[in-house]
N, C-alpha and C. Protein backbone atom coordinates (compact mmCIF):
# COMPACT_ATOMS: atom_id res chain seq x y z
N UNK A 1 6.89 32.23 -36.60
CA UNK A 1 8.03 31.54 -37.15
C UNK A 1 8.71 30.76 -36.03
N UNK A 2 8.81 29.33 -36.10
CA UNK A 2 9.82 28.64 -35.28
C UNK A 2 10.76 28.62 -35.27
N UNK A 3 11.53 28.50 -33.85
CA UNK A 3 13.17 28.59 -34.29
C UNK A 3 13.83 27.55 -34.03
N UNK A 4 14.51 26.75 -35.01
CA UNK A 4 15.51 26.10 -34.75
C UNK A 4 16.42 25.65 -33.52
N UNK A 5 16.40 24.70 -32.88
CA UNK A 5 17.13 25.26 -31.18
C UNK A 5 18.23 24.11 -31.42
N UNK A 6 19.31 24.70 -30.88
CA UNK A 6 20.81 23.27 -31.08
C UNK A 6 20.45 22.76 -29.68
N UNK A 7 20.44 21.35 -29.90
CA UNK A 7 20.03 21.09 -28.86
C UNK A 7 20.61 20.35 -27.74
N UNK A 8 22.07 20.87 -28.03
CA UNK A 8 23.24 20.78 -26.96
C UNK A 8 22.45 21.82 -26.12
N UNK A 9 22.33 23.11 -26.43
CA UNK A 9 21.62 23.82 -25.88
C UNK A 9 20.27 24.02 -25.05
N UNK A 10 19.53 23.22 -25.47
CA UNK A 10 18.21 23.11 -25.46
C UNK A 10 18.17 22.03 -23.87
N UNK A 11 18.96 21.21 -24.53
CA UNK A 11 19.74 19.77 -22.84
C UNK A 11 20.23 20.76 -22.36
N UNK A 12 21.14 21.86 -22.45
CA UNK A 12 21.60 21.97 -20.90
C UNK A 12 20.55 23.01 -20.48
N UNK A 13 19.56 23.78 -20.90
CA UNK A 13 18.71 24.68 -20.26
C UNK A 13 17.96 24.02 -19.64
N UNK A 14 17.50 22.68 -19.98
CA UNK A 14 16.63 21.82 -19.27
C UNK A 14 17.28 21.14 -17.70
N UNK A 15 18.12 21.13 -18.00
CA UNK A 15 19.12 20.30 -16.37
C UNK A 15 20.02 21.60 -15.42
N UNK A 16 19.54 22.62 -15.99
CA UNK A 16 20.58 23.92 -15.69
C UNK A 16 20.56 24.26 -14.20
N UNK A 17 19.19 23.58 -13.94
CA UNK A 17 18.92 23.98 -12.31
C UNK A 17 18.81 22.82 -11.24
N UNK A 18 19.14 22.13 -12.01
CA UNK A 18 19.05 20.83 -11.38
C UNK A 18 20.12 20.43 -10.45
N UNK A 19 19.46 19.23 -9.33
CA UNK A 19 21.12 18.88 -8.68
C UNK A 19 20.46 17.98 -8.09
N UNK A 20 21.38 16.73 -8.07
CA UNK A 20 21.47 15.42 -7.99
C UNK A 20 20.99 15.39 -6.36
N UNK A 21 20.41 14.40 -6.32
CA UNK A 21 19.60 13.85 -5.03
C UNK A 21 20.19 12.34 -4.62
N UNK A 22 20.43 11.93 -3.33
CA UNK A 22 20.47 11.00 -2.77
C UNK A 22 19.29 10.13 -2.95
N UNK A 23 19.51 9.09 -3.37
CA UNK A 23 18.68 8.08 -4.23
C UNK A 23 18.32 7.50 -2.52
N UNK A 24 16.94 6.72 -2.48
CA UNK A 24 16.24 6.17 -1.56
C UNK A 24 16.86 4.60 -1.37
N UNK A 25 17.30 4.84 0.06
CA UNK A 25 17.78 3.03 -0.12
C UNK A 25 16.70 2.14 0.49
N UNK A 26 17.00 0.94 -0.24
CA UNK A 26 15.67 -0.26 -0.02
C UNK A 26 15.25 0.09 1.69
N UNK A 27 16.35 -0.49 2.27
CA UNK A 27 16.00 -0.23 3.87
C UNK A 27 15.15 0.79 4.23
N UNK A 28 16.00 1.54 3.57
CA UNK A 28 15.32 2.94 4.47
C UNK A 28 14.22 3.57 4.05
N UNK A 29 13.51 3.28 3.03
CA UNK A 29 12.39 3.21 2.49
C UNK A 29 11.52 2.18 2.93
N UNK A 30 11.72 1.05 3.06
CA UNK A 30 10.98 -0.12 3.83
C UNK A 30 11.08 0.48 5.74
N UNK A 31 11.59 1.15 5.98
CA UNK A 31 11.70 1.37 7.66
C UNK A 31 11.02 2.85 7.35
N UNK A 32 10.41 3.86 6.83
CA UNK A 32 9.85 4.53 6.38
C UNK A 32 8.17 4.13 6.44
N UNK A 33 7.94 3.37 5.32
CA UNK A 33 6.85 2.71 4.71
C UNK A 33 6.54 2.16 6.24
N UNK A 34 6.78 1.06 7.28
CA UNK A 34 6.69 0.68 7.95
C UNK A 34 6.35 1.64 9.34
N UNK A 35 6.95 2.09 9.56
CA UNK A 35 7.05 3.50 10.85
C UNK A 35 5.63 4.80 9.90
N UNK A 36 5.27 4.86 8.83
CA UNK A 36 3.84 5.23 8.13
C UNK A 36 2.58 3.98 8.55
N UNK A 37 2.74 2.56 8.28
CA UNK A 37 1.62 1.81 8.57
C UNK A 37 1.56 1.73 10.19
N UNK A 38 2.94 1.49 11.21
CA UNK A 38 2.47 1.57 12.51
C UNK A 38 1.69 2.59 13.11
N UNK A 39 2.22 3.93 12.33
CA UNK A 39 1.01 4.90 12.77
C UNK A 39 -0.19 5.23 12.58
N UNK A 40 -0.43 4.55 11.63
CA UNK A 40 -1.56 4.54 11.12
C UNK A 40 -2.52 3.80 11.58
N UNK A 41 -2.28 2.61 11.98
CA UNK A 41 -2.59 1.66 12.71
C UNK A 41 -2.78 1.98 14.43
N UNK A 42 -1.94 2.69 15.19
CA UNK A 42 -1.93 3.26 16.28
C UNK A 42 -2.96 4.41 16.17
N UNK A 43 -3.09 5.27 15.10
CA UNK A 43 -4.11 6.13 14.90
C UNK A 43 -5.61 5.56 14.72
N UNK A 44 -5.98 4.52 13.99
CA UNK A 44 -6.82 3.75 14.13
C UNK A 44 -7.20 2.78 15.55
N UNK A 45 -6.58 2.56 15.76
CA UNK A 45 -6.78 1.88 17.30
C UNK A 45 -7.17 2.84 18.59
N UNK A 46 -6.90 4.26 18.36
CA UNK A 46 -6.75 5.45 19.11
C UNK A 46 -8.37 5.80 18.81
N UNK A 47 -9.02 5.79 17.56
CA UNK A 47 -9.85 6.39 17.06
C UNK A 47 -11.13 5.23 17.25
N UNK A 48 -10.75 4.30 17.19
CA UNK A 48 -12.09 3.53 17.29
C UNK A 48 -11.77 2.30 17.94
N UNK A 49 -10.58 2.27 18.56
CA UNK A 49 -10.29 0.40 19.89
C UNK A 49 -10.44 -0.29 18.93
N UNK A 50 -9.73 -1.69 19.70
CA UNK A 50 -9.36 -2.68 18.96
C UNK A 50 -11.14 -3.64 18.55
N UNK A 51 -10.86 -3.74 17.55
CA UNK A 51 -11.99 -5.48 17.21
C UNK A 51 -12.50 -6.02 18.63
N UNK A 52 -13.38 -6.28 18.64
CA UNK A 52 -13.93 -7.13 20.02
C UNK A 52 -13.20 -8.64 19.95
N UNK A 53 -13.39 -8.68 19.32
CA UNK A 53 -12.92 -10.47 19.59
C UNK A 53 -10.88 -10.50 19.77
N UNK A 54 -10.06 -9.78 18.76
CA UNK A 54 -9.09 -9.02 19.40
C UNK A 54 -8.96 -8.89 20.55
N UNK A 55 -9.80 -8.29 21.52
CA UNK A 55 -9.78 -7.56 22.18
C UNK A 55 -10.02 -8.46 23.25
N UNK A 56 -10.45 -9.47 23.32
CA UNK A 56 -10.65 -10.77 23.88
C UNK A 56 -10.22 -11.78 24.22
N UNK A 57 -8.84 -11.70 23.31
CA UNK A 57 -7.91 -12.43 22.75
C UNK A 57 -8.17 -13.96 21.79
N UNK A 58 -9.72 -13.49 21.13
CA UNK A 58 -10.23 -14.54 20.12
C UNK A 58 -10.07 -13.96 18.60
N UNK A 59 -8.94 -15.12 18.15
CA UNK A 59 -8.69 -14.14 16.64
C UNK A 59 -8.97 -15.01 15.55
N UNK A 60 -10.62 -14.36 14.81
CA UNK A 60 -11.11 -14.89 13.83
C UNK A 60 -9.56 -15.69 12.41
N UNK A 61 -9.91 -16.86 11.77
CA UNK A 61 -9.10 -17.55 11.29
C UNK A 61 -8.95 -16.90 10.28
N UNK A 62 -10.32 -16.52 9.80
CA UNK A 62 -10.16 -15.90 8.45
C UNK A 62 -9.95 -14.62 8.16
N UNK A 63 -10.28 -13.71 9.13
CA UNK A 63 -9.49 -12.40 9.62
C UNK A 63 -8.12 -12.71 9.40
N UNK A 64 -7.45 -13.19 10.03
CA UNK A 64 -5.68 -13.45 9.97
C UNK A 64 -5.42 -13.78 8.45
N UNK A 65 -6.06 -14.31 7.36
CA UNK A 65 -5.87 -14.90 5.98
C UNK A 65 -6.21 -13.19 5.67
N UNK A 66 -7.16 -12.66 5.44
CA UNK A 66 -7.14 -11.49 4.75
C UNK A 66 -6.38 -10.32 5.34
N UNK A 67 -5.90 -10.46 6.65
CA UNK A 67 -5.15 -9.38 6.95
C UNK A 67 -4.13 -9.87 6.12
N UNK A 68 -3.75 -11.07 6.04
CA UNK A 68 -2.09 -11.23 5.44
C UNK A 68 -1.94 -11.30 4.18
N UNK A 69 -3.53 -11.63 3.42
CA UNK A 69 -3.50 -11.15 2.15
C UNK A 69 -3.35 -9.34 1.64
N UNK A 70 -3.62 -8.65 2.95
CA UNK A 70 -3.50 -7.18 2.73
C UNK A 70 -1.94 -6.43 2.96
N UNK A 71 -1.32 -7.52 3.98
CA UNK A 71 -0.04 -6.99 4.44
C UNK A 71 1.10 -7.68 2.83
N UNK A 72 0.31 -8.62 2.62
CA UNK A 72 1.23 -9.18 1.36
C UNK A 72 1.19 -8.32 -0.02
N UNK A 73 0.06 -7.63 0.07
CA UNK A 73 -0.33 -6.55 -1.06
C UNK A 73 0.54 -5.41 -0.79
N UNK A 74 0.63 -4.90 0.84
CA UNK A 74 1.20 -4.09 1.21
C UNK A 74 2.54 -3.78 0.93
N UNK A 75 3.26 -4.83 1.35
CA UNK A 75 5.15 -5.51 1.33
C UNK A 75 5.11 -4.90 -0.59
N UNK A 76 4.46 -6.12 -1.33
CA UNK A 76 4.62 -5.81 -3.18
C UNK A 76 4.43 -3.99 -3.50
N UNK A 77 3.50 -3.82 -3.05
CA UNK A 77 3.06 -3.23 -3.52
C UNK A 77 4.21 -1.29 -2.91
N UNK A 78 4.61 -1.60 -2.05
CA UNK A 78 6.01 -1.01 -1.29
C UNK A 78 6.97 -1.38 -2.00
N UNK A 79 7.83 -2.47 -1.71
CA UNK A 79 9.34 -2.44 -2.62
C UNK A 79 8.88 -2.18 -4.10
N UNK A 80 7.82 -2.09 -4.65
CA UNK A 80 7.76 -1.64 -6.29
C UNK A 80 7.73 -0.19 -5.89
N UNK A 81 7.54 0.45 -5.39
CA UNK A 81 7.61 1.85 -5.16
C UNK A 81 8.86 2.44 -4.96
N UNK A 82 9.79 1.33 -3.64
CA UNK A 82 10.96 1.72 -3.22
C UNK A 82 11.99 1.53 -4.52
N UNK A 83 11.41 0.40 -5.41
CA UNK A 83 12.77 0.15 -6.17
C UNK A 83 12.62 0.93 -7.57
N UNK A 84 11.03 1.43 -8.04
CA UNK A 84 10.98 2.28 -8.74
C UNK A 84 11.32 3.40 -8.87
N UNK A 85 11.73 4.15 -7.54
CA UNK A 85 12.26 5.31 -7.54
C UNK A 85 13.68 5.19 -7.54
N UNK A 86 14.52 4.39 -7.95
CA UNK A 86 15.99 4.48 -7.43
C UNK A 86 15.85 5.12 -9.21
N UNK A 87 17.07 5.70 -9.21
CA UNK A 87 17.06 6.11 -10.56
C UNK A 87 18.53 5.09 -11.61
N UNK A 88 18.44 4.63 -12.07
CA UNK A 88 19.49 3.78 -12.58
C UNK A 88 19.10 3.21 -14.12
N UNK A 89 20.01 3.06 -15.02
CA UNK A 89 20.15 3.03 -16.22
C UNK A 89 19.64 1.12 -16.11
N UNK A 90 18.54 0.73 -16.72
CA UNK A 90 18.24 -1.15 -16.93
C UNK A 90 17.88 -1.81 -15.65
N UNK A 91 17.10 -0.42 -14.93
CA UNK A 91 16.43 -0.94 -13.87
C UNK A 91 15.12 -1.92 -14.14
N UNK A 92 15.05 -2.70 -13.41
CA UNK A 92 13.87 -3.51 -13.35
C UNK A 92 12.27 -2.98 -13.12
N UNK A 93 11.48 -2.51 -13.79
CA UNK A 93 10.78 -2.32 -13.25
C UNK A 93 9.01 -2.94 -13.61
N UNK A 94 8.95 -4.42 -13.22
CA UNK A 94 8.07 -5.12 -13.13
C UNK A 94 7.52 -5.73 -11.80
N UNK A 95 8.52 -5.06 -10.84
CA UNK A 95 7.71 -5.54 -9.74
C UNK A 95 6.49 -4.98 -9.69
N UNK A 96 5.76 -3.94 -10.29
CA UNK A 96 4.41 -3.95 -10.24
C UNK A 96 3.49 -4.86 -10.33
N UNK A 97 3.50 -6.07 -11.44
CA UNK A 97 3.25 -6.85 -11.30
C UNK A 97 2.84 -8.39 -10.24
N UNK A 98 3.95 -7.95 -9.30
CA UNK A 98 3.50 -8.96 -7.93
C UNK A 98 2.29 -8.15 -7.09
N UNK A 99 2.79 -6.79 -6.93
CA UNK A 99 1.02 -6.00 -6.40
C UNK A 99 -0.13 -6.55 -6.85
N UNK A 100 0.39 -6.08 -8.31
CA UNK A 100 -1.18 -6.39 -9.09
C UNK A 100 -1.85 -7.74 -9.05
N UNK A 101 -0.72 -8.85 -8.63
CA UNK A 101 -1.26 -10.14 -8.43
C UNK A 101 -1.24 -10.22 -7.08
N UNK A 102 -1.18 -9.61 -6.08
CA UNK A 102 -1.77 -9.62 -4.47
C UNK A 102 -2.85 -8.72 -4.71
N UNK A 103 -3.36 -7.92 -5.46
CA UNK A 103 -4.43 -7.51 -5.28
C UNK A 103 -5.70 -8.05 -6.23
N UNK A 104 -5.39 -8.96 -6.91
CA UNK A 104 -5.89 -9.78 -7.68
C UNK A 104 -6.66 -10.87 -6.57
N UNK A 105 -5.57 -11.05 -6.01
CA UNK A 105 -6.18 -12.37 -5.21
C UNK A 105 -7.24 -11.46 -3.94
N UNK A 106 -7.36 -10.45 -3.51
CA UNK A 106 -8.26 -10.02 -2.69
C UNK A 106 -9.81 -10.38 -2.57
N UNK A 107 -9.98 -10.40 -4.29
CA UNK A 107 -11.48 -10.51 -4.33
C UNK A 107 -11.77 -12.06 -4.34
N UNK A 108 -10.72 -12.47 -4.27
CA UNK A 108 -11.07 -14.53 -4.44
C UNK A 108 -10.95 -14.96 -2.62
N UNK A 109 -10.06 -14.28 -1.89
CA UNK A 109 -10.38 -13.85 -0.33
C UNK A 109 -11.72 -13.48 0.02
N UNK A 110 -11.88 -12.25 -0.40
CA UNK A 110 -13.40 -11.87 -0.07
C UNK A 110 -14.56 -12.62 -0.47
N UNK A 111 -14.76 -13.49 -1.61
CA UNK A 111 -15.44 -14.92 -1.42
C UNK A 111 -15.03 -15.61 -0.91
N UNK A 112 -14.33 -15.98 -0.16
CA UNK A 112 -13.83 -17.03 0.60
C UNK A 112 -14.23 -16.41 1.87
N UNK A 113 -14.18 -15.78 2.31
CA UNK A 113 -14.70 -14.93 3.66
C UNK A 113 -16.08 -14.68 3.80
N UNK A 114 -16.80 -14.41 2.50
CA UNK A 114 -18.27 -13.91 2.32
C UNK A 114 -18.87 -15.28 3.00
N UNK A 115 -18.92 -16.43 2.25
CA UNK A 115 -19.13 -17.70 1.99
C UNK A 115 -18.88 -18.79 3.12
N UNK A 116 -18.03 -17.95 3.92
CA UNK A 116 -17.76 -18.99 4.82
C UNK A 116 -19.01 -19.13 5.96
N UNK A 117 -19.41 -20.21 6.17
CA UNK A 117 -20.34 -20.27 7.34
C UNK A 117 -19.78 -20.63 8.68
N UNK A 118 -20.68 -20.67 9.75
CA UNK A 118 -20.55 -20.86 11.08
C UNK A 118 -20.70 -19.64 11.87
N UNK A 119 -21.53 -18.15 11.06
CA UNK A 119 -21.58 -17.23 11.67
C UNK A 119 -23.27 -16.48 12.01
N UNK A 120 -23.67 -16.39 13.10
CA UNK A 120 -24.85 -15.79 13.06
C UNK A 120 -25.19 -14.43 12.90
N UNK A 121 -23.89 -13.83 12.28
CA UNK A 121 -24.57 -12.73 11.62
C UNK A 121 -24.73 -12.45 10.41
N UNK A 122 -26.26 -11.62 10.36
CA UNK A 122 -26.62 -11.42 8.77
C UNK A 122 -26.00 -10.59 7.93
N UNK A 123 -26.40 -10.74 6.77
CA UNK A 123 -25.54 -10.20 5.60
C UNK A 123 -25.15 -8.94 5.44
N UNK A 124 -26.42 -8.31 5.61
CA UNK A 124 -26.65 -6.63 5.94
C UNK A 124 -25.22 -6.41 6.72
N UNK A 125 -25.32 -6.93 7.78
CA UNK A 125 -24.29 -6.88 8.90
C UNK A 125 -22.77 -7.32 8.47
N UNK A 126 -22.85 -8.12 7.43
CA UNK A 126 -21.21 -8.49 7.15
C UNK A 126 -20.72 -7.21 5.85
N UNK A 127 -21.70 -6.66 5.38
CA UNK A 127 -21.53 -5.45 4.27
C UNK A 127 -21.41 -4.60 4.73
N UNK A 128 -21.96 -3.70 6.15
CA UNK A 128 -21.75 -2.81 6.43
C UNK A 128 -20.71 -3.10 7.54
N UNK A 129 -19.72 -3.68 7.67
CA UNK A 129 -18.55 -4.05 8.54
C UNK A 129 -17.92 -4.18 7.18
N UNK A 130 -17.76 -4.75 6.28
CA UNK A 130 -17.00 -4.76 4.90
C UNK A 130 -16.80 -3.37 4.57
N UNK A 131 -17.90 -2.82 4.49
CA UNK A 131 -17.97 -1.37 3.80
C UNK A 131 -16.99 -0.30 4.83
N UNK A 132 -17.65 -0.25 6.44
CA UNK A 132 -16.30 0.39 7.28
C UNK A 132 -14.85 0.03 7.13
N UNK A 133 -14.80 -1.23 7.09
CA UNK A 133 -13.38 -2.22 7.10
C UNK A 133 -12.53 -1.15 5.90
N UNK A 134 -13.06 -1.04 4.65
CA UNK A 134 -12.70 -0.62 3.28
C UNK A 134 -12.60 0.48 3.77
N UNK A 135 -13.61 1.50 4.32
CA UNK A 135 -13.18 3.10 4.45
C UNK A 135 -12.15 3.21 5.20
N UNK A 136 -12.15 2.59 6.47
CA UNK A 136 -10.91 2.79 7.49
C UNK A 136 -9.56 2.34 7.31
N UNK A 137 -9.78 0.89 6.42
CA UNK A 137 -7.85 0.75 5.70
C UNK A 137 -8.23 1.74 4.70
N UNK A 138 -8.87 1.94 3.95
CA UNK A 138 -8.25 3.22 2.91
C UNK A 138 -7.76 4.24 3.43
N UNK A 139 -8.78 4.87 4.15
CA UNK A 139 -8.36 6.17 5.10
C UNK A 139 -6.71 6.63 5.74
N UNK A 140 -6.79 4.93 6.38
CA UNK A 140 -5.35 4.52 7.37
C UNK A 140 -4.37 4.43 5.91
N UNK A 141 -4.19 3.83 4.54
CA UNK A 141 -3.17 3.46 3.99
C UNK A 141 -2.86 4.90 3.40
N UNK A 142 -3.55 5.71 3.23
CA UNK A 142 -3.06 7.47 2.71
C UNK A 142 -1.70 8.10 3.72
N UNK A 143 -1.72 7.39 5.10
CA UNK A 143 -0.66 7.98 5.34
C UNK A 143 0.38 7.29 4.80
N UNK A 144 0.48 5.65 4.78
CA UNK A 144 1.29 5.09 4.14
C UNK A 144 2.04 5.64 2.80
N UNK A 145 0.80 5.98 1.84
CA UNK A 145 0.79 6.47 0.62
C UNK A 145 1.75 7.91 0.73
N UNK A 146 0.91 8.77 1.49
CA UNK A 146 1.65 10.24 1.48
C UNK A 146 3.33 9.72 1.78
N UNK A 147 3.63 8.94 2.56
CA UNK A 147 4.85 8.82 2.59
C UNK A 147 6.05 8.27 1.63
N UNK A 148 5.23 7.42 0.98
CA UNK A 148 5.71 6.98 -0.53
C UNK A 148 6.30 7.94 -1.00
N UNK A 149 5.33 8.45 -1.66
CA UNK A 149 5.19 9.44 -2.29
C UNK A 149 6.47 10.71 -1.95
C-alpha cells in the first residue's frame, strides 16, 4: 500500500541536510582551470621534452593554427563549465554550444594539416605522431577536467 506524502513535508526531508555553498566565481574558476592546464603542460614537458623544432626555436605554422584551435576549444569549452555551475534562477545555459562549434571545427583543421604539403614525412609517420599527439592532450586535459569537475 502507498502512502500519501504532504509534500511540504516530503521538500523539507529532501533539503533537511543541506547547506548552501559559495557559488564558483568566473575568475576564480578561469585561474583554477588555467593553473590545471599549466601543470599539465609542465608535466608533459617533464615527461617527454619539448617538440624538436620548439626546441630549436622553429615553430611549425600550422602547429600554432591547431594549437589555437585547441586552446579556443579549451577557453569555450571552460567558461560553459564555469558559468554552468553558478546556480541562479534564468541562467544562460547555451554556452555549450560555442565548444561544440570549436570542436566542430577540429576535424576541418585536421584536413587542413593532413593535406598540407612541403613535408618529407610519410603518412605512417604523420598518424602515428597524430595518434601520440591525441593520447598525450587527452591524458594532459584529465587534469584540467578533474579540476572542473
Amino acid at each position: 500500500m502507498t502512502m500519501l506524502r504532504n509534500s511540504d513535508a516530503l521538500i523539507a526531508e529532501l533539503v533537511g541536510g543541506l547547506e548552501p555553498v559559495k557559488p564558483l566565481r568566473f575568475g576564480a574558476g578561469m585561474a583554477l582551470a588555467l593553473a590545471a592546464a599549466t601543470a599539465a603542460t609542465l608535466l608533459v614537458i617533464a615527461l617527454f621534452g619539448l617538440r624538436a623544432d620548439i626546441a630549436a626555436g622553429r615553430v611549425n605554422a600550422m602547429h600554432l593554427v591547431t594549437t589555437g584551435l585547441y586552446l579556443g576549444l579549451a577557453l569555450a569549452a571552460t567558461s560553459t563549465v564555469i558559468i554552468m555551475s553558478r546556480p541562479q534562477v534564468g541562467s544562460d545555459h547555451t554556452g555549450w554550444r560555442w565548444a561544440a562549434g570549436m570542436a566542430g571545427m577540429l576535424p576541418l583543421a585536421a584536413l587542413i594539416v593532413g593535406s598540407s604539403s612541403g613535408s618529407d614525412v610519410s603518412l605512417a609517420q604523420k598518424m602515428d605522431h597524430g595518434r601520440l599527439c591525441l593520447v598525450m592532450g587527452g591524458s594532459a586535459s584529465l587534469v584540467v577536467f578533474a579540476t572542473l569537475v
